[in-house]
Structure formats: structure tokens, C-alpha cells
PDB file of N, CA and C in Angstrom:
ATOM      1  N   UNK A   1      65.780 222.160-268.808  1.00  0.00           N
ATOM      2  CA  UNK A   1      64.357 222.070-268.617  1.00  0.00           C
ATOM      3  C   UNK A   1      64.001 220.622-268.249  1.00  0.00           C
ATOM      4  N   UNK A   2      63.087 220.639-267.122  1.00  0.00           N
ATOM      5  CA  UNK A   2      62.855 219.266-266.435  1.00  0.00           C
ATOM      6  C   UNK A   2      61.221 218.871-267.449  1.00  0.00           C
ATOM      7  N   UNK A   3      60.952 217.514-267.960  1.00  0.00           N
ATOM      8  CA  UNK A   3      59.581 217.257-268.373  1.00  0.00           C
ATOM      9  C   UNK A   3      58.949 217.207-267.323  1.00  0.00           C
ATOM     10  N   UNK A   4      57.935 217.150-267.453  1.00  0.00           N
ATOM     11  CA  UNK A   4      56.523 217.400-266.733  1.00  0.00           C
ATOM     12  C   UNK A   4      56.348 215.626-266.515  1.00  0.00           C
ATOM     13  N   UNK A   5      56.432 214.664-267.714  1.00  0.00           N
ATOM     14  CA  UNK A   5      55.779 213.316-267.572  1.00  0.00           C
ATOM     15  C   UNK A   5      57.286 212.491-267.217  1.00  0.00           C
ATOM     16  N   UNK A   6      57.116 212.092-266.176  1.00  0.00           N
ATOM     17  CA  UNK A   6      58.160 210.947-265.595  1.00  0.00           C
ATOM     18  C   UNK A   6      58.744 210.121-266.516  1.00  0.00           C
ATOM     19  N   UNK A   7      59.675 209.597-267.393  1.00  0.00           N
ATOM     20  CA  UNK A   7      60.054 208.653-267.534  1.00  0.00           C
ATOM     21  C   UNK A   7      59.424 206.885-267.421  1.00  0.00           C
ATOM     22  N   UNK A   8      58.930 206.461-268.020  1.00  0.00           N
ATOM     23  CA  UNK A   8      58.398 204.960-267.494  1.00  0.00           C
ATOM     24  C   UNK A   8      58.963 203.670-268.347  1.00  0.00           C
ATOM     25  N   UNK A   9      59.658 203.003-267.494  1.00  0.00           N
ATOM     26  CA  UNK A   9      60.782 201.959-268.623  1.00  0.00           C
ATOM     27  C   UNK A   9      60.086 201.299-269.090  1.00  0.00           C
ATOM     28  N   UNK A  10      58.339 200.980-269.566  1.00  0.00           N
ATOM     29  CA  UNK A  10      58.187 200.541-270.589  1.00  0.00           C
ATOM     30  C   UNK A  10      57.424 201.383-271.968  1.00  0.00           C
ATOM     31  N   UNK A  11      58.456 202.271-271.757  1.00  0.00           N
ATOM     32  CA  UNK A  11      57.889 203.579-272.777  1.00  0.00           C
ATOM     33  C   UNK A  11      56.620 204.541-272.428  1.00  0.00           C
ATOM     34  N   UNK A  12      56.394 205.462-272.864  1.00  0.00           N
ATOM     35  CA  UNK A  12      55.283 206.755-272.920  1.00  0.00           C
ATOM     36  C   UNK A  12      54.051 206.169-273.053  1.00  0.00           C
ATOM     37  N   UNK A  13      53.491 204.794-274.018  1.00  0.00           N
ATOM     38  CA  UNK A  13      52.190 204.417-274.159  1.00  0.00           C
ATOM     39  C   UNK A  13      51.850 203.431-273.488  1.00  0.00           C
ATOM     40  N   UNK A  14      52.942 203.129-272.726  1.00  0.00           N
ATOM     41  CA  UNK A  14      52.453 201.814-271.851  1.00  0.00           C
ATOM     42  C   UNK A  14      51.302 202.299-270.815  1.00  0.00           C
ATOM     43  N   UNK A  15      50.305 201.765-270.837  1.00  0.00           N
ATOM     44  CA  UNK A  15      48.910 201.637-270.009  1.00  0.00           C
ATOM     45  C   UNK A  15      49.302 201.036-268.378  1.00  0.00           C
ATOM     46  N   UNK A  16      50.360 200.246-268.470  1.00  0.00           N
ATOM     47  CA  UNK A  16      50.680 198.945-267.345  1.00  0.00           C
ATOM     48  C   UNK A  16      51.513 199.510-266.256  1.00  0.00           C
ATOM     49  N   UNK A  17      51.216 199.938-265.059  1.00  0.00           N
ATOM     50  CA  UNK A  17      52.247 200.160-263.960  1.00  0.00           C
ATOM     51  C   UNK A  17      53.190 199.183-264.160  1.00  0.00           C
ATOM     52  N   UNK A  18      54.217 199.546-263.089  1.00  0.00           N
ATOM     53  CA  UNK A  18      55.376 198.572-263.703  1.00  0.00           C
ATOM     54  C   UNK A  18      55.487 198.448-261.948  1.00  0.00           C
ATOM     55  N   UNK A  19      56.012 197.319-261.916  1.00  0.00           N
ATOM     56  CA  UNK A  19      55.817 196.612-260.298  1.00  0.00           C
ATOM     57  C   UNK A  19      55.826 197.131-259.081  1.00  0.00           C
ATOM     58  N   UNK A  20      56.622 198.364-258.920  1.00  0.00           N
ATOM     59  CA  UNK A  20      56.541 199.161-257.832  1.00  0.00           C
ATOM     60  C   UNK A  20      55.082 199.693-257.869  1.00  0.00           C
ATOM     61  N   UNK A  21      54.632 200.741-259.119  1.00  0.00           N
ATOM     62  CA  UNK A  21      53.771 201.597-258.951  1.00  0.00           C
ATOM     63  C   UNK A  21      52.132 200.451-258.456  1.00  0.00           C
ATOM     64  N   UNK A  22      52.787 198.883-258.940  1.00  0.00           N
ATOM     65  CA  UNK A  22      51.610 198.068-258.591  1.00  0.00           C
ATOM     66  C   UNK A  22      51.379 197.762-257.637  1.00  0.00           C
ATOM     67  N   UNK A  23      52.250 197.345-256.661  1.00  0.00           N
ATOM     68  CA  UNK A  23      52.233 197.183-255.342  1.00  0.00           C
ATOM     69  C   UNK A  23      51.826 198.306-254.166  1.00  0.00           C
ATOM     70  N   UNK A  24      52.496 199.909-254.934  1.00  0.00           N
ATOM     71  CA  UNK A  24      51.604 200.653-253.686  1.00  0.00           C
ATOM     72  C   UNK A  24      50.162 200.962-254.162  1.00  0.00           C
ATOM     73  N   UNK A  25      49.536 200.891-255.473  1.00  0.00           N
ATOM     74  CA  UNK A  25      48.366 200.813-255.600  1.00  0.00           C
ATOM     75  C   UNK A  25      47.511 199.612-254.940  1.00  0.00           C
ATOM     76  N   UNK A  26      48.243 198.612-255.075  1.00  0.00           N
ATOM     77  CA  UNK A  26      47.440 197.304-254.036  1.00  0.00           C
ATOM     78  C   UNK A  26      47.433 197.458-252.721  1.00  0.00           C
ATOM     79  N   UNK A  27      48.330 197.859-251.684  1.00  0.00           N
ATOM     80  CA  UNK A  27      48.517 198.306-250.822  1.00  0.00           C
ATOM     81  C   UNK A  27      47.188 199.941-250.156  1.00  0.00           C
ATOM     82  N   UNK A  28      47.606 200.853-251.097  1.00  0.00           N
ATOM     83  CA  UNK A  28      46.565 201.857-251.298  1.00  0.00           C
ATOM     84  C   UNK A  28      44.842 201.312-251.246  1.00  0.00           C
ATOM     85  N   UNK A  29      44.530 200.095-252.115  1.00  0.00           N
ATOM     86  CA  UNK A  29      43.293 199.834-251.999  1.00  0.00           C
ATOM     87  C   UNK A  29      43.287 199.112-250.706  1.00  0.00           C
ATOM     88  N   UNK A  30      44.123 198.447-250.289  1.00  0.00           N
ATOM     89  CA  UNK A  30      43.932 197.681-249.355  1.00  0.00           C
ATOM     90  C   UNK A  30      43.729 197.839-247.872  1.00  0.00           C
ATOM     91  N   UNK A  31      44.096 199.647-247.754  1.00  0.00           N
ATOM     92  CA  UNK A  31      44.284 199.859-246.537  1.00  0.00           C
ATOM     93  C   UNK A  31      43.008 200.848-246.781  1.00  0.00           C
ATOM     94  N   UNK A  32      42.459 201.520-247.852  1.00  0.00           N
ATOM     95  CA  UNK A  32      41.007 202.073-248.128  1.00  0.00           C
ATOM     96  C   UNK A  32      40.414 200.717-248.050  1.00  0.00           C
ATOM     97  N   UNK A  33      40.355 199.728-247.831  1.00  0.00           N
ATOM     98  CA  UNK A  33      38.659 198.690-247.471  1.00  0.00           C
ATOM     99  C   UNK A  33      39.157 198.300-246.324  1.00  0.00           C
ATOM    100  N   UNK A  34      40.064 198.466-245.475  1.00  0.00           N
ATOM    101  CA  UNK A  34      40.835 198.173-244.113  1.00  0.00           C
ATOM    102  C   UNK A  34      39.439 199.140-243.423  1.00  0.00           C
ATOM    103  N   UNK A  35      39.730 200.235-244.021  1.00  0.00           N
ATOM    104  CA  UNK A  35      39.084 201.542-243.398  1.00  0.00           C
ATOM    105  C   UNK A  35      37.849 201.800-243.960  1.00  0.00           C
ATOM    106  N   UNK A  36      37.145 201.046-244.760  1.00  0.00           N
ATOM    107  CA  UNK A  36      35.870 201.157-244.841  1.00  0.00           C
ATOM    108  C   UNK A  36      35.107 201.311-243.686  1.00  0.00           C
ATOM    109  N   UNK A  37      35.184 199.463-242.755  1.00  0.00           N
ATOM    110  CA  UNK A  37      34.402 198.600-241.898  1.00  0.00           C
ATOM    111  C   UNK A  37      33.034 198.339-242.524  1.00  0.00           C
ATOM    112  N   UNK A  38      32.643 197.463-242.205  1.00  0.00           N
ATOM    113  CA  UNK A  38      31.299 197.010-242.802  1.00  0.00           C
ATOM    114  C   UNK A  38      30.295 197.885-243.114  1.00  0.00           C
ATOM    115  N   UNK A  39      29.361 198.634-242.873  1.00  0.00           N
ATOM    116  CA  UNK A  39      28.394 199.350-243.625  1.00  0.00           C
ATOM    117  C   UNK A  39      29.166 200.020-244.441  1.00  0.00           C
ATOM    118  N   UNK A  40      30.578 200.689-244.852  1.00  0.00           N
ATOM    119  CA  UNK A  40      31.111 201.115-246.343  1.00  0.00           C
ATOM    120  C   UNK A  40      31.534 200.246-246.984  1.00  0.00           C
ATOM    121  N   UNK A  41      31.825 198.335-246.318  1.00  0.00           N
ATOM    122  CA  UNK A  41      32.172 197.805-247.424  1.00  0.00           C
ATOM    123  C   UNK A  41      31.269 197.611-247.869  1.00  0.00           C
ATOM    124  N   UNK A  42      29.296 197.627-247.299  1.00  0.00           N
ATOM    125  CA  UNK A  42      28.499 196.807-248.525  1.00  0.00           C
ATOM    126  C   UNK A  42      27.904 198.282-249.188  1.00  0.00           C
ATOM    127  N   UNK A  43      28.162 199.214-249.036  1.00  0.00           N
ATOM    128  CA  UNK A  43      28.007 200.532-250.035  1.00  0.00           C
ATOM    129  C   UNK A  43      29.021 200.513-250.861  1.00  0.00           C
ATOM    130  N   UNK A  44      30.157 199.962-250.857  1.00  0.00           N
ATOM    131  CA  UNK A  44      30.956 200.293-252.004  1.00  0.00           C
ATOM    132  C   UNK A  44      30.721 199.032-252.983  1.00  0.00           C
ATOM    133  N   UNK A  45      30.014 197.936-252.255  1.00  0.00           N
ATOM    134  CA  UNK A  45      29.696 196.735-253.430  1.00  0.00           C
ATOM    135  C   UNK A  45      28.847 197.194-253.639  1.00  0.00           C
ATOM    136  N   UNK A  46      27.467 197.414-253.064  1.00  0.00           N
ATOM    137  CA  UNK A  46      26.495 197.909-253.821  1.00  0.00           C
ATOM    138  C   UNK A  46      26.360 198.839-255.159  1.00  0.00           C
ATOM    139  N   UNK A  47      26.863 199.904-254.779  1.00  0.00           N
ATOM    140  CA  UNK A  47      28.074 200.908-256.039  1.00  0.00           C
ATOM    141  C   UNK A  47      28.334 199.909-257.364  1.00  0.00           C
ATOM    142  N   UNK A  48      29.427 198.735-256.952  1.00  0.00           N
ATOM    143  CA  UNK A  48      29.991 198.044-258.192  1.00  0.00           C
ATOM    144  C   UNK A  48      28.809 197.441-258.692  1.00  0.00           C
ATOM    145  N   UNK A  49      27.610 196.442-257.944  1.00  0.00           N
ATOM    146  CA  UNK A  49      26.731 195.877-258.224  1.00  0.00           C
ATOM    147  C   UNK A  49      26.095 196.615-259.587  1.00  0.00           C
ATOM    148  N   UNK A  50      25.157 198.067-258.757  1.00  0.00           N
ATOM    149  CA  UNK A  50      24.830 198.884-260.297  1.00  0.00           C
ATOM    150  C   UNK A  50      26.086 199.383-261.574  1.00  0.00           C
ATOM    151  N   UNK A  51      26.671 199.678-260.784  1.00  0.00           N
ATOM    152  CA  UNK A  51      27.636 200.214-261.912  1.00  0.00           C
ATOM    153  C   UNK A  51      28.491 199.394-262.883  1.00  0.00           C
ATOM    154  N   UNK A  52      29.046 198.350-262.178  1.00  0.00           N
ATOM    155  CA  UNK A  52      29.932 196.987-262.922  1.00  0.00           C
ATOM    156  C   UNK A  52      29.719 196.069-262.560  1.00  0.00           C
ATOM    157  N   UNK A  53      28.441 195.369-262.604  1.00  0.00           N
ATOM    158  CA  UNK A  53      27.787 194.344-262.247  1.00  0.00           C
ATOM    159  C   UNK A  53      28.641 193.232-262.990  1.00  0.00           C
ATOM    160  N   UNK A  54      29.410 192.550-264.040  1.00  0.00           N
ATOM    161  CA  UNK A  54      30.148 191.811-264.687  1.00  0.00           C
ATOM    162  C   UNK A  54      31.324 192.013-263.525  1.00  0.00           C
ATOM    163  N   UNK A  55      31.966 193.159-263.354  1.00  0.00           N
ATOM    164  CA  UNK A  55      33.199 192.457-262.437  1.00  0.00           C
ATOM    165  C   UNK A  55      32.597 192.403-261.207  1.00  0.00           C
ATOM    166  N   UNK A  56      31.327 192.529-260.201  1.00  0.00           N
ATOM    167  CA  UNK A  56      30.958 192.295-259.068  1.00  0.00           C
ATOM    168  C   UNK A  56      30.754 190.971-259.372  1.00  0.00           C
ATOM    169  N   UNK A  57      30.282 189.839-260.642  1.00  0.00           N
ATOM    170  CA  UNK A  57      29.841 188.682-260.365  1.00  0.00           C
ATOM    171  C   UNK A  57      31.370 188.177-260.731  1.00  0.00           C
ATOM    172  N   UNK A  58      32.441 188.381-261.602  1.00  0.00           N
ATOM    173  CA  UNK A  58      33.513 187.813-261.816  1.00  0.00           C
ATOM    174  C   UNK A  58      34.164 188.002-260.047  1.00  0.00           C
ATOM    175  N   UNK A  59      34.127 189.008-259.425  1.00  0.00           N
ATOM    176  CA  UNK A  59      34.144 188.869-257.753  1.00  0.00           C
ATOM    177  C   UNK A  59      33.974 187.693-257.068  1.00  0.00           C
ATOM    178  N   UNK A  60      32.533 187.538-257.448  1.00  0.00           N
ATOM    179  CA  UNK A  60      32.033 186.839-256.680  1.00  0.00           C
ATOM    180  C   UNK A  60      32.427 185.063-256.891  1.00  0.00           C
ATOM    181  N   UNK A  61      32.618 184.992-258.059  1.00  0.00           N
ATOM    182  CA  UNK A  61      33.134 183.958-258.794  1.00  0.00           C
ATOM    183  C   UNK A  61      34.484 183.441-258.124  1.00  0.00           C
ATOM    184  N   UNK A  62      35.255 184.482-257.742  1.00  0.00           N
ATOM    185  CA  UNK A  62      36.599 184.025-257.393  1.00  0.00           C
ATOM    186  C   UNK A  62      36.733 183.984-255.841  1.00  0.00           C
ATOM    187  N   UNK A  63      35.925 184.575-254.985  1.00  0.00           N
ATOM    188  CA  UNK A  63      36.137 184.664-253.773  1.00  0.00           C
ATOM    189  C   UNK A  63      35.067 183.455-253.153  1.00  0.00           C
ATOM    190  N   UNK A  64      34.000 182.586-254.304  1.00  0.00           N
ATOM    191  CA  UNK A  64      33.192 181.959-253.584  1.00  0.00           C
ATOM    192  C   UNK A  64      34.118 180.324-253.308  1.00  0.00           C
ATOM    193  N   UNK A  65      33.942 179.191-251.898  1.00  0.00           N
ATOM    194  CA  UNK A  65      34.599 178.449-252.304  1.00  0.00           C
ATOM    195  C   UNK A  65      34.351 177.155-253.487  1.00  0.00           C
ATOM    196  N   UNK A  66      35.024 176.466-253.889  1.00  0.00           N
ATOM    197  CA  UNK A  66      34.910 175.303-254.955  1.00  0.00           C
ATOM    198  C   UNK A  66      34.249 174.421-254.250  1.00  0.00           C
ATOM    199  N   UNK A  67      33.285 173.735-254.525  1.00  0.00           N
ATOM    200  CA  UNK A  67      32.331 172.967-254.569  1.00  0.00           C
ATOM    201  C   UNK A  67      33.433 171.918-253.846  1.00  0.00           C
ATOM    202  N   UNK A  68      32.656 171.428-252.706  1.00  0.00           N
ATOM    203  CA  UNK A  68      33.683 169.508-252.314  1.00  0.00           C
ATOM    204  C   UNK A  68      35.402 170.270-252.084  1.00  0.00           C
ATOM    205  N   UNK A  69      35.644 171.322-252.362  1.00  0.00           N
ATOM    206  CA  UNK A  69      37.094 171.494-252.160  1.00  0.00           C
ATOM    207  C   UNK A  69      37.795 172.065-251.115  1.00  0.00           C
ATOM    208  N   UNK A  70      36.657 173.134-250.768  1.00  0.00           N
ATOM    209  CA  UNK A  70      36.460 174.000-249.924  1.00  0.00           C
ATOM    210  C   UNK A  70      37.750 175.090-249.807  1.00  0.00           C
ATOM    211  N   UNK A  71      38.512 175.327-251.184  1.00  0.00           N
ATOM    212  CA  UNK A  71      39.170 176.419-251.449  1.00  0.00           C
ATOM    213  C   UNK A  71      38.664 177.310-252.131  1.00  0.00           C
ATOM    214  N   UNK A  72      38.865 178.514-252.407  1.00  0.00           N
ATOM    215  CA  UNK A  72      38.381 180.036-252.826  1.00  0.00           C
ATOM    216  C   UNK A  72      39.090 179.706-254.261  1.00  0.00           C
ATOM    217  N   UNK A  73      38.131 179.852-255.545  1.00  0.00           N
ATOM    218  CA  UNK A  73      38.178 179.904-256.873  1.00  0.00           C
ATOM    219  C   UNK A  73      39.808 180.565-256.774  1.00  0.00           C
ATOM    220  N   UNK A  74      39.806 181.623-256.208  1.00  0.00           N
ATOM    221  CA  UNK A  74      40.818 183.010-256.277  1.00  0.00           C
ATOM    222  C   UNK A  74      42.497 182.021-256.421  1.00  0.00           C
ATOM    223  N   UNK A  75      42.201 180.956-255.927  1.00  0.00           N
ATOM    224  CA  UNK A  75      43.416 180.314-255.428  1.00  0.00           C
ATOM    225  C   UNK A  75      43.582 178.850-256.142  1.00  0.00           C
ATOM    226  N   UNK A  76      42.391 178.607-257.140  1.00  0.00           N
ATOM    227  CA  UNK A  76      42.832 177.373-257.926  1.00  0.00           C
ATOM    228  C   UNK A  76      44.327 177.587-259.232  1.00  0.00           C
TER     229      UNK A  76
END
């Protein structure tokens, strides 16, 4: 008899993809806002705005650049 739940090498309760499953999920989002184009990317912020307004401003926080530095927070 085969289980139903995959195996995951950091045990059954781990919450955490483990590096493969992370990379095609990054990939996956990445090629869904590829394929938005602009009027679905500012509907899908708008979306986060009401709905998770804390990670739309932690967003905004990291993608705005540093003052005098002129690099993106994302990258200090």
C-alpha cells in the first residue's frame, strides 16, 4: 500500500518547503505577475492593500530606494 502524503525530509509537521518545492513556487509566482501586465498588476495590489495592508507596506518598504543611496531596501 502506497501513502497518500509524500514523504518530506524535514518530517510530517514541517510547515517549510524544502528548496526545490521553494524555487518552483518562486518561479510559479513569478511567471503569474510576468502574465498579469499592468492593469492586473495594480488589481492584485489593490487586493493586498485591503486585505494585507501590513505586508503591502512591508512591500513597499523593501522595494522603495534608500535615501542618498539609491539602492532598493530589498538589497541592503
Amino acid at each position: 500500500m502506497e501513502p497518500i502524503i509524500t514523504d518530506h525530509p524535514h518530517g510530517a509537521l514541517s510547515l517549510w518547503p524544502v528548496p526545490d518545492e521553494r524555487r518552483a513556487q518562486l518561479a510559479d509566482r513569478e511567471s503569474r505577475l510576468k502574465a498579469l501586465g499592468p492593469e492586473g498588476l495594480r488589481l492584485a495590489l489593490a487586493f493586498l492593500v485591503g486585505y494585507q495592508p501590513r505586508a503591502f507596506d512591508a512591500a513597499l518598504d523593501a522595494a522603495e530606494p534608500c535615501a542618498g543611496e539609491g539602492e532598493l531596501a530589498l538589497f541592503r
